[in-house]
Protein backbone atom coordinates (compact mmCIF):
# COMPACT_ATOMS: atom_id res chain seq x y z
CA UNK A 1 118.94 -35.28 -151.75
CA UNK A 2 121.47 -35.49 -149.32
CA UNK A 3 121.42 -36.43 -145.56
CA UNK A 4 124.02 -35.25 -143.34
CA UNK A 5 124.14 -36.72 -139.70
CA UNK A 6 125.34 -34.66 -136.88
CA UNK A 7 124.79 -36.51 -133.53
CA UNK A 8 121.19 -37.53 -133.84
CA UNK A 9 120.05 -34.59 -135.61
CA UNK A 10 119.86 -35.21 -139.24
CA UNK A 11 119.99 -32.31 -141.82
CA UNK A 12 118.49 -32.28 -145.31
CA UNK A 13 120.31 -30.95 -148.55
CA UNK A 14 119.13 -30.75 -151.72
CA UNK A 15 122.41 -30.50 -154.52
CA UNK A 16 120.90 -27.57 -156.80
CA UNK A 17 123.69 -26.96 -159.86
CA UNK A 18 122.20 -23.83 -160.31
CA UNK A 19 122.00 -22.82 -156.83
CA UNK A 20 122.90 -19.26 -155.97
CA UNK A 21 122.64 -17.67 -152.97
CA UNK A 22 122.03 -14.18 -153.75
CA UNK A 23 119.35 -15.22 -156.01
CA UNK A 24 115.66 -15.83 -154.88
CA UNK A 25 114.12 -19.10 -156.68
CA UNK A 26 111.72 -21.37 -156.20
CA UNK A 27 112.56 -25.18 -156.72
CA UNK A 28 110.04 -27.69 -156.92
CA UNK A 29 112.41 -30.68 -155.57
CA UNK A 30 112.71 -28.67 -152.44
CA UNK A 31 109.07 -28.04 -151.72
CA UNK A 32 108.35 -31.83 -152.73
CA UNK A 33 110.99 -33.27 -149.81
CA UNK A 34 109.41 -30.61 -147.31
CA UNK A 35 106.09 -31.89 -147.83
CA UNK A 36 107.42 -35.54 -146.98
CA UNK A 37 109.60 -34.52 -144.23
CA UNK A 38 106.65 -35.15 -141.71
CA UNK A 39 106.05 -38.80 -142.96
CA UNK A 40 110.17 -39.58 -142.59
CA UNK A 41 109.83 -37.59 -139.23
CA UNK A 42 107.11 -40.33 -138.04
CA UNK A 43 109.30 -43.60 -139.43
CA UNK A 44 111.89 -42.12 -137.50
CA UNK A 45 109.80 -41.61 -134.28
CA UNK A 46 111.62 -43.38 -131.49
CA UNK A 47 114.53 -44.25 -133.25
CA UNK A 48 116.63 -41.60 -131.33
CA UNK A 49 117.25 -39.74 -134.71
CA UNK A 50 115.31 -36.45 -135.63
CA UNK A 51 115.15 -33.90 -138.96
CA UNK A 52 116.35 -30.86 -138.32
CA UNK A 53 114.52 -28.53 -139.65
CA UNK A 54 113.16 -28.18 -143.13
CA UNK A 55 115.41 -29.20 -146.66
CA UNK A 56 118.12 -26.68 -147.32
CA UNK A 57 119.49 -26.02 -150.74
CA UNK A 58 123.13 -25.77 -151.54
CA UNK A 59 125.33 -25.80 -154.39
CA UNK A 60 127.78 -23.36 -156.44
CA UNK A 61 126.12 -22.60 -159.88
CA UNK A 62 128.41 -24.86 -161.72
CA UNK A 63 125.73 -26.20 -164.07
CA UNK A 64 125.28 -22.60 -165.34
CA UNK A 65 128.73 -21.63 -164.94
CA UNK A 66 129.99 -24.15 -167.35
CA UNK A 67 126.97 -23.97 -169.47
CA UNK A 68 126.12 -21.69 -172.89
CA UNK A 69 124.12 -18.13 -173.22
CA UNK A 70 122.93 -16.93 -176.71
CA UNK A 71 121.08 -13.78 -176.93
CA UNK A 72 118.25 -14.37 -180.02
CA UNK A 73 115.88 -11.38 -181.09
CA UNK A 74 112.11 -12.17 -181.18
CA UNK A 75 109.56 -9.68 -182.73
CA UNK A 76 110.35 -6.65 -180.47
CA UNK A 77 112.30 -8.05 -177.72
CA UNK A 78 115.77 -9.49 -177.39
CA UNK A 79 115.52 -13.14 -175.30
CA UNK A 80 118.56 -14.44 -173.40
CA UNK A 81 118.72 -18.05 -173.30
CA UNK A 82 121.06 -19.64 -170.92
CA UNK A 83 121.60 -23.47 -170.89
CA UNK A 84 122.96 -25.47 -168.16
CA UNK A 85 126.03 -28.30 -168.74
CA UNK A 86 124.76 -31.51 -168.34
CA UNK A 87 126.44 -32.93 -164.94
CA UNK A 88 126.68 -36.70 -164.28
CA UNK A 89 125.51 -38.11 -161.39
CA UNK A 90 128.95 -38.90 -160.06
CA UNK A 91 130.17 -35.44 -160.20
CA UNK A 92 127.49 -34.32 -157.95
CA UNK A 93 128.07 -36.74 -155.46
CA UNK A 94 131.94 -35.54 -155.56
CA UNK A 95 130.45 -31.90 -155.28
CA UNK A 96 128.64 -32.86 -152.09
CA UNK A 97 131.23 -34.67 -149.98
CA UNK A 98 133.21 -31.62 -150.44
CA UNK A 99 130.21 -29.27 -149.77
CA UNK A 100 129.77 -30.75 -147.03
């Protein structure tokens, strides 16, 4: 999770490695950091910052991008597996600043 400060407004990203913008996915990170977005709204009551708006997802599908398909066949139907690369922490945060 990654706050970005413009003014007073403060926006709320979530880093998702698999994160594609054409695609339509549900994450639960993103729903979780909604739901607590009205507690971090009343800390910051009077404070002269604000949330804008709910948690946005970004990222560029690197995880996937970098990571492994195999195609297996089970009983009548063929499965495609895909497997993300395992991305350290730091590398994320590097991601970010430039994201954003």
């Amino acid at each position: 999770v990654i706050l970005h400060r413009t003014g007073n407004a403060v926006s709320v990203w979530i880093y998702d490695p698999n994160f594609d913008p054409n695609q339509s996915h549900w994450v639960h990170g993103q729903k979780a950091v909604n739901d607590a977005l009205p507690g971090v709204r009343r800390l910051l009551a009077n404070t002269g910052l604000s949330i804008d708006g709910q948690a946005k997802l970004f990222g560029n599908g690197l995880q996937t991008a970098l990571g492994s398909t195999s195609v297996h066949r089970r009983r009548s139907a063929v499965v495609t597996e895909r497997r993300g690369y395992p991305i350290c922490g730091a590398v994320v945060h590097m991601v970010t600043e430039i994201w954003l």
